[in-house]
Protein backbone atom coordinates (compact mmCIF):
# COMPACT_ATOMS: atom_id res chain seq x y z
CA UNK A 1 0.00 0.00 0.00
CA UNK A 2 1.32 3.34 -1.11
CA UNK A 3 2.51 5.96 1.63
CA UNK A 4 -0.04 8.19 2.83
CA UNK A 5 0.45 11.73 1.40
CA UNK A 6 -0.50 13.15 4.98
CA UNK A 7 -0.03 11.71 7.97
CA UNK A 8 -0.66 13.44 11.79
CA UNK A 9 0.58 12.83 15.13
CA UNK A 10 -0.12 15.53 17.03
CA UNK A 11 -0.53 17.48 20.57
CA UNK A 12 -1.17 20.67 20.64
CA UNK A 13 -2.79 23.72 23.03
CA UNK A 14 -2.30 26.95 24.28
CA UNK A 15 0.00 27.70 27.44
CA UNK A 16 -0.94 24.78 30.28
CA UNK A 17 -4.38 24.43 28.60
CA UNK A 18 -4.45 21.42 26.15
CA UNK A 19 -6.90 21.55 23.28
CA UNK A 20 -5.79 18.59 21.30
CA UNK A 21 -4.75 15.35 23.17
CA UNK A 22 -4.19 12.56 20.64
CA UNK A 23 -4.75 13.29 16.68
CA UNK A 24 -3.60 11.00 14.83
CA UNK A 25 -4.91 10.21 11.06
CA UNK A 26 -3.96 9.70 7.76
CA UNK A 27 -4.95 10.88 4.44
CA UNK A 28 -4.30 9.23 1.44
CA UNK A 29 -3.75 10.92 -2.09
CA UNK A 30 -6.95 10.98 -4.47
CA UNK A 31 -9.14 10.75 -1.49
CA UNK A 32 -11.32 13.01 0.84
CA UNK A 33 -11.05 13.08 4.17
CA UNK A 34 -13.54 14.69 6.35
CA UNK A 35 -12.68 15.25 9.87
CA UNK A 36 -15.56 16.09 11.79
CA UNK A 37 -16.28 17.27 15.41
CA UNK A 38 -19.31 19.38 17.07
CA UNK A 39 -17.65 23.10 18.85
CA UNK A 40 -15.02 23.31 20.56
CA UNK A 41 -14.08 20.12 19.39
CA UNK A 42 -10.15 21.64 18.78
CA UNK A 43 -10.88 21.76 14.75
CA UNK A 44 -9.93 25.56 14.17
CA UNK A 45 -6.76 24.67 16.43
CA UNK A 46 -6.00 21.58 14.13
CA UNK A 47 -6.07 23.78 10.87
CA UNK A 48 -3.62 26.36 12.17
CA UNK A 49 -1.38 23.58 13.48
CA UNK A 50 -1.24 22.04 10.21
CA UNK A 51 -0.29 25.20 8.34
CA UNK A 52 2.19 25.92 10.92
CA UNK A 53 0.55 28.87 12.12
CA UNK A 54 -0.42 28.40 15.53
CA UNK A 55 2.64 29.81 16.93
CA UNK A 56 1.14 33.06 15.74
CA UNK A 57 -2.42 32.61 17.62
CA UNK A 58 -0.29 31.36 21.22
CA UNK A 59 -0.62 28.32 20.65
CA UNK A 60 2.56 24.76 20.52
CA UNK A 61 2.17 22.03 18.80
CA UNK A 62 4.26 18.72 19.60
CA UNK A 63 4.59 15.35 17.54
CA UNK A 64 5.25 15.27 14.08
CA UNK A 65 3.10 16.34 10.62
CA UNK A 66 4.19 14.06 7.83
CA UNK A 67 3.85 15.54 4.23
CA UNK A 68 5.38 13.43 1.44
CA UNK A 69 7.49 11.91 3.90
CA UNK A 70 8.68 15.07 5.17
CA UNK A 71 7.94 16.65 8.82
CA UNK A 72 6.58 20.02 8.31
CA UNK A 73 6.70 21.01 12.05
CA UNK A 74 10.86 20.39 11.53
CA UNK A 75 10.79 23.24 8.87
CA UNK A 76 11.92 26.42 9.33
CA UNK A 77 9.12 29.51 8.15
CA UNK A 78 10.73 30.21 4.61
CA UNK A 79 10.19 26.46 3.82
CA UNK A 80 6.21 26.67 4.82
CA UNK A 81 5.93 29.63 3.02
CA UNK A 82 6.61 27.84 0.05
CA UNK A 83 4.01 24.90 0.81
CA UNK A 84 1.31 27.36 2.03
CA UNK A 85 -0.76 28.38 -0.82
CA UNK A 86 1.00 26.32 -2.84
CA UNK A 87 1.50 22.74 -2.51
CA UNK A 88 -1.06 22.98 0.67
CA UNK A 89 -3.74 24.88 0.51
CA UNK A 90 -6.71 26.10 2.49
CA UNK A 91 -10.22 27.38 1.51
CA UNK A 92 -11.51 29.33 5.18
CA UNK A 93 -15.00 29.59 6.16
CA UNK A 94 -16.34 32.76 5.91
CA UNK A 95 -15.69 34.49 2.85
CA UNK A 96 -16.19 37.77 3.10
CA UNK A 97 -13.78 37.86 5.99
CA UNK A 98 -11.31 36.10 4.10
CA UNK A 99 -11.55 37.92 1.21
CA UNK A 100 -10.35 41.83 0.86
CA UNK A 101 -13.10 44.20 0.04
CA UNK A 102 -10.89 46.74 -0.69
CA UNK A 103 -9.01 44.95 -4.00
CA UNK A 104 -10.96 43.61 -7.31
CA UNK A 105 -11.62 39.68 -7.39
CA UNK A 106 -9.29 39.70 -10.24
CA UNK A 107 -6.56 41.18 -7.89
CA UNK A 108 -6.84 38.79 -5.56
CA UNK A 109 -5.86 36.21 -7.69
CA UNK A 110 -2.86 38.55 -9.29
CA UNK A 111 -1.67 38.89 -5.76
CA UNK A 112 -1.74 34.88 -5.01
CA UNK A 113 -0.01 34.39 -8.06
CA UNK A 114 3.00 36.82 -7.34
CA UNK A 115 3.45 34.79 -4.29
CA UNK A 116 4.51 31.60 -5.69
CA UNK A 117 4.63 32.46 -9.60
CA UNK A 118 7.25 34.82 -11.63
CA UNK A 119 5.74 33.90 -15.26
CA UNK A 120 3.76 37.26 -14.75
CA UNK A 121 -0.09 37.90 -15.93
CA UNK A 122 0.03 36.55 -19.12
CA UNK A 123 0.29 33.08 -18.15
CA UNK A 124 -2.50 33.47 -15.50
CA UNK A 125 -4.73 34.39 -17.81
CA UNK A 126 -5.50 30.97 -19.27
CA UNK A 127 -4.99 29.45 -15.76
CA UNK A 128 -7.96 31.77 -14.26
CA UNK A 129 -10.34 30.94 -17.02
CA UNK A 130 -10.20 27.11 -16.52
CA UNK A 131 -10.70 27.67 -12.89
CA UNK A 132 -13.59 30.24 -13.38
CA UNK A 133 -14.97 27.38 -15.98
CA UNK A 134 -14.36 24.49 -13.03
CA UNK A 135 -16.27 26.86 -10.65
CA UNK A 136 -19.15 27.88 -12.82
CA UNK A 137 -18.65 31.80 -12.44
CA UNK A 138 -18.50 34.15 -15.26
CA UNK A 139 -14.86 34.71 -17.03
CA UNK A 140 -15.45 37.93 -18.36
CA UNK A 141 -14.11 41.56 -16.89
CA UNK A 142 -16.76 43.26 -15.79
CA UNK A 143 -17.11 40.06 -13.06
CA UNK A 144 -13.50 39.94 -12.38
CA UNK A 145 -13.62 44.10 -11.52
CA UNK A 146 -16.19 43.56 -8.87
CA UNK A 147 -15.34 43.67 -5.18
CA UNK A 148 -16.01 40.80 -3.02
CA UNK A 149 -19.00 42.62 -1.73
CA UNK A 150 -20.71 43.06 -4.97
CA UNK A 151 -20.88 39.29 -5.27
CA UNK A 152 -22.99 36.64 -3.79
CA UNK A 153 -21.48 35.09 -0.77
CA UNK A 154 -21.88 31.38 -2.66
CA UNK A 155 -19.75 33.45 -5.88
CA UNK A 156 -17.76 34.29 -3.38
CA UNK A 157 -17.08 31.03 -1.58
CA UNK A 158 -16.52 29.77 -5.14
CA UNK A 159 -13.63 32.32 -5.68
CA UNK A 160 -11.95 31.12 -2.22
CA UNK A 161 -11.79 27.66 -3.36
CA UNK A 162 -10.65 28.62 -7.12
CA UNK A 163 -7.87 30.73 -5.71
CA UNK A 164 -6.85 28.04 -3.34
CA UNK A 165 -6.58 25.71 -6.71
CA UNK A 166 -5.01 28.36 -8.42
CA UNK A 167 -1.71 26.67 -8.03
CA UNK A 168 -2.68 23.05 -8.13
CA UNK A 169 -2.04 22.17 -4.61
CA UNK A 170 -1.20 18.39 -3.43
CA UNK A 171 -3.37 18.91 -1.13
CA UNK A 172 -6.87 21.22 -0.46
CA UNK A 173 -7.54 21.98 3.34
CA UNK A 174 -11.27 22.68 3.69
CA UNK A 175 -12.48 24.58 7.18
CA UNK A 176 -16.22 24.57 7.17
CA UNK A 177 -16.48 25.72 3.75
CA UNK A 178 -20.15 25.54 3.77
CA UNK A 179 -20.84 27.17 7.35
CA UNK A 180 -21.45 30.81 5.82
CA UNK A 181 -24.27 29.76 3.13
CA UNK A 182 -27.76 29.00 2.79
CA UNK A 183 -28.74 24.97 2.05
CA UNK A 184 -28.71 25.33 -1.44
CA UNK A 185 -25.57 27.08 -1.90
CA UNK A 186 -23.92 24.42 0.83
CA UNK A 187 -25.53 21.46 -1.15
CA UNK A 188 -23.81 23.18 -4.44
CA UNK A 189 -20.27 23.78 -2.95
CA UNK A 190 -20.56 20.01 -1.65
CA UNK A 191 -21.15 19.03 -5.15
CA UNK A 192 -18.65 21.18 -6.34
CA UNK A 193 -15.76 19.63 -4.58
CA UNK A 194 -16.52 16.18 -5.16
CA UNK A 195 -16.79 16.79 -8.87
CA UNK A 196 -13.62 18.15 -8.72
CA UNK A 197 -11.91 15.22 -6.86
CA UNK A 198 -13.33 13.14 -9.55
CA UNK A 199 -12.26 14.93 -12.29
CA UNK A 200 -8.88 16.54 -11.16
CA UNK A 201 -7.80 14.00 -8.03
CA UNK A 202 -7.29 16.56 -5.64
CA UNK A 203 -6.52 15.50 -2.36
CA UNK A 204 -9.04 17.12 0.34
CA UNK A 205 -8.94 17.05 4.45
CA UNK A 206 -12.88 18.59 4.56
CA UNK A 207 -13.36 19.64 8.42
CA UNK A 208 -16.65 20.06 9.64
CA UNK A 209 -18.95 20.32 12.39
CA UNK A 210 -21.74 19.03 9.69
CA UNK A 211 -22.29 15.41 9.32
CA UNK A 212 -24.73 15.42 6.34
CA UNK A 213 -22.11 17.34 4.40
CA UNK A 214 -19.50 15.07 5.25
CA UNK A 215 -21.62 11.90 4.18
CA UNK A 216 -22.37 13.32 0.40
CA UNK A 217 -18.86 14.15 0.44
CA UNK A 218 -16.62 12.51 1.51
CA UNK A 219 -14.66 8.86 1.20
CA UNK A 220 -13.40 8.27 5.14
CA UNK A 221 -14.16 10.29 8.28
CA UNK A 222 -12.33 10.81 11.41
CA UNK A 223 -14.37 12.20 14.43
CA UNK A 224 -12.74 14.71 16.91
CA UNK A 225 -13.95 14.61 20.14
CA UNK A 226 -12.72 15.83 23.27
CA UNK A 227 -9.51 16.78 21.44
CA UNK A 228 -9.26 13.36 20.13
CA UNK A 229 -10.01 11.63 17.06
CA UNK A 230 -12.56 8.97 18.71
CA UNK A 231 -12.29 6.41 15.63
CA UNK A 232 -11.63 6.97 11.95
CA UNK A 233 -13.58 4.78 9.43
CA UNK A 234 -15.28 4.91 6.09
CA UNK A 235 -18.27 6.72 5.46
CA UNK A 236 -20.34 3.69 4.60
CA UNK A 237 -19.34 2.17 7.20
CA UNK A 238 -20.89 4.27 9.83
CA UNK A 239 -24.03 3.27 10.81
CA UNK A 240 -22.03 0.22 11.64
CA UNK A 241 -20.07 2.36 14.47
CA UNK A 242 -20.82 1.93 18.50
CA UNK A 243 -18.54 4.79 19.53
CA UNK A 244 -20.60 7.47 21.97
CA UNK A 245 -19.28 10.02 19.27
CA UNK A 246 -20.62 8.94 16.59
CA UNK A 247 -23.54 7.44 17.75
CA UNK A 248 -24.42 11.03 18.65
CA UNK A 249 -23.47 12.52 15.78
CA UNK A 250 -26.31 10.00 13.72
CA UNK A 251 -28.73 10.94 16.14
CA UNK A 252 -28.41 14.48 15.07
CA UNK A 253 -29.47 13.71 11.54
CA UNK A 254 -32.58 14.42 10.31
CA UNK A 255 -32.84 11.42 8.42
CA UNK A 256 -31.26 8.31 8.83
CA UNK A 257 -27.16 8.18 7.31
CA UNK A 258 -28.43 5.06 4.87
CA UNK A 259 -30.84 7.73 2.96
CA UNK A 260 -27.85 10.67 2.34
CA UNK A 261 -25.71 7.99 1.55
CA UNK A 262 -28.15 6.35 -1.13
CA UNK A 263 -28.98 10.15 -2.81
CA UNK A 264 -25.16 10.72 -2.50
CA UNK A 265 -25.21 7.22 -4.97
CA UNK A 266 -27.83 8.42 -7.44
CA UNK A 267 -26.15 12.11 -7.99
CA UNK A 268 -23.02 10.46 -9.42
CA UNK A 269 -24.63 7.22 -11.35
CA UNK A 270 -27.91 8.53 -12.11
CA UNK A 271 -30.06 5.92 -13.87
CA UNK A 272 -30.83 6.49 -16.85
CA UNK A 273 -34.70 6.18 -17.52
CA UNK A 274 -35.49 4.48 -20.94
CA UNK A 275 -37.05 6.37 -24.21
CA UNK A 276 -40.28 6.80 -23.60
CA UNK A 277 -42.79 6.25 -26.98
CA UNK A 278 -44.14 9.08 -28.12
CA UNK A 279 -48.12 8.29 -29.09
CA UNK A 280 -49.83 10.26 -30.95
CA UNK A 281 -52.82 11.25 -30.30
CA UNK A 282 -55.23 10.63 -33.44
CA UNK A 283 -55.80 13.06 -35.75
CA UNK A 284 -59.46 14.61 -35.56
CA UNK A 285 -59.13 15.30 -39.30
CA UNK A 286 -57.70 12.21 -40.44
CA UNK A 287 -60.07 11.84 -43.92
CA UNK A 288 -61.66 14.76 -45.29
CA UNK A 289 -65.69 14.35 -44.84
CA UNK A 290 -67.07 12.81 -48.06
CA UNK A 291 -68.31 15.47 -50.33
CA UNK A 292 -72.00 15.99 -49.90
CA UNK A 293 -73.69 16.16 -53.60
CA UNK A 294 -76.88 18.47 -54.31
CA UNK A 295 -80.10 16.46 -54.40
CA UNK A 296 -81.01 17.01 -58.07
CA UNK A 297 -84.77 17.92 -58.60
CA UNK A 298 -86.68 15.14 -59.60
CA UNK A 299 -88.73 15.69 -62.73
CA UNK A 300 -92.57 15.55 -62.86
């Protein structure tokens, strides 16, 4: 069996308070991984130790984060700055906090390219129409010259995760990416992503506090709990689990986990319903009426 691309052993908290106890997981390349916990569960503290940026919050992080077979908490900041963004990416959770009202959408994405690109705009030109394409929002200027607060927040959602694609990461760090929007615009993004790990075999860790997204979603989920990840199993597999975790996770859902996981089935092999024959209805005028002839007079 091939290496996991990710792999975390972890302790980590803030001063004498510790927030997470025992994480320890694995995530594979091609597949999504959804990690999910209710709040205060120590998820927001597990995405900042991952992209080495809890230092900056406080917080310490002990044990080891394995990334292609390197240990990312032995690197020194210039080395993560070259992964962040890049090679490891994250799409945050509220958009129009994570995106700058004060620049165009189209700079945003100029200014993520300068970070980890020299081959200037010309050459993310083609780049940011695919991803516009592979997110469903318009191409054209007048889009691109908006600020994030003349979009939608689902548009704008949309743009976080094409500009954390922007540089084909190995790997796509989701926090909550669906906490900020409405059902249908959460059902869409959930959509969204697993088309694209079908299509482009982007590697995803998806955290969340919501189960039902995490079922249409994802392949294998780990549940946080307490600051530790109670069990880690795959998604079908889960109305199979005893844990107290998860059991109360399932009883949270409005419908039972079978049902999501049986739509989830039908949205990517839809059955295809047979031809149906077209009868005609018949024709009120099928034969002209027969031509009526004058009586002729009879003669006396």
């Amino acid at each position: 069996m091939e290496q996991p691309l990710l792999q975390v052993r972890i302790q980590a908290g803030y001063g004498r308070q510790s927030v997470l106890r025992d994480i320890s997981f694995d995530v594979h390349a091609g597949e999504i991984l959804g990690l999910v916990g209710t709040s205060g569960a120590g998820k927001s503290t597990l995405v900042l130790a991952l992209l080495g940026l809890l230092k900056w919050r406080g917080g310490q992080v002990t044990g080891e984060i394995l990334f292609d077979g390197k240990n990312l908490l032995g690197m020194r900041e210039r080395e993560l700055r070259r992964l962040r963004g890049k090679t490891i990416a994250l799409v945050p959770q509220s958009p129009m906090t994570a995106l700058n009202d004060a620049l165009s959408l189209r700079a945003h994405f100029e200014e993520a390219w300068k970070a980890h690109e020299n081959s200037g705009r010309k050459a993310l030109a083609p780049r940011l129409a695919t991803l516009m394409s592979q997110m469903q929002l318009p191409a054209d200027p007048e889009f691109l010259n908006r600020r994030p607060g003349e979009v939608s927040v689902g548009q704008a959602q949309r743009v976080l995760i094409a500009l954390a694609l922007l540089h084909r990461p190995a790997i796509l760090i989701a926090d909550e990416p669906t906490s900020a929007l409405d059902p249908v615009n959460q059902g869409e993004i959930v959509r969204l992503l697993r088309r694209l790990n079908k299509e482009t075999g982007t590697t995803m860790l998806y955290i969340s506090h919501d189960l039902i997204s995490v079922l249409q979603l994802c392949d294998r989920m780990a549940v946080l709990d307490a600051g530790v990840v109670a069990e880690c199993l795959a998604v079908e597999e889960i109305e199979r689990s005893q844990h107290p975790a998860t059991l109360a996770l399932l009883r949270s859902l409005p419908v039972p986990a079978g049902v999501l996981l049986a739509l989830r089935d039908v949205q990517e092999h839809p059955v295809e319903e047979p031809p149906q024959k077209v009868v005609k209805p018949p024709s009120l005028c099928k034969t002209p009426y027969p031509q009526q002839t004058k009586p002729q007079n009879s003669q006396k």
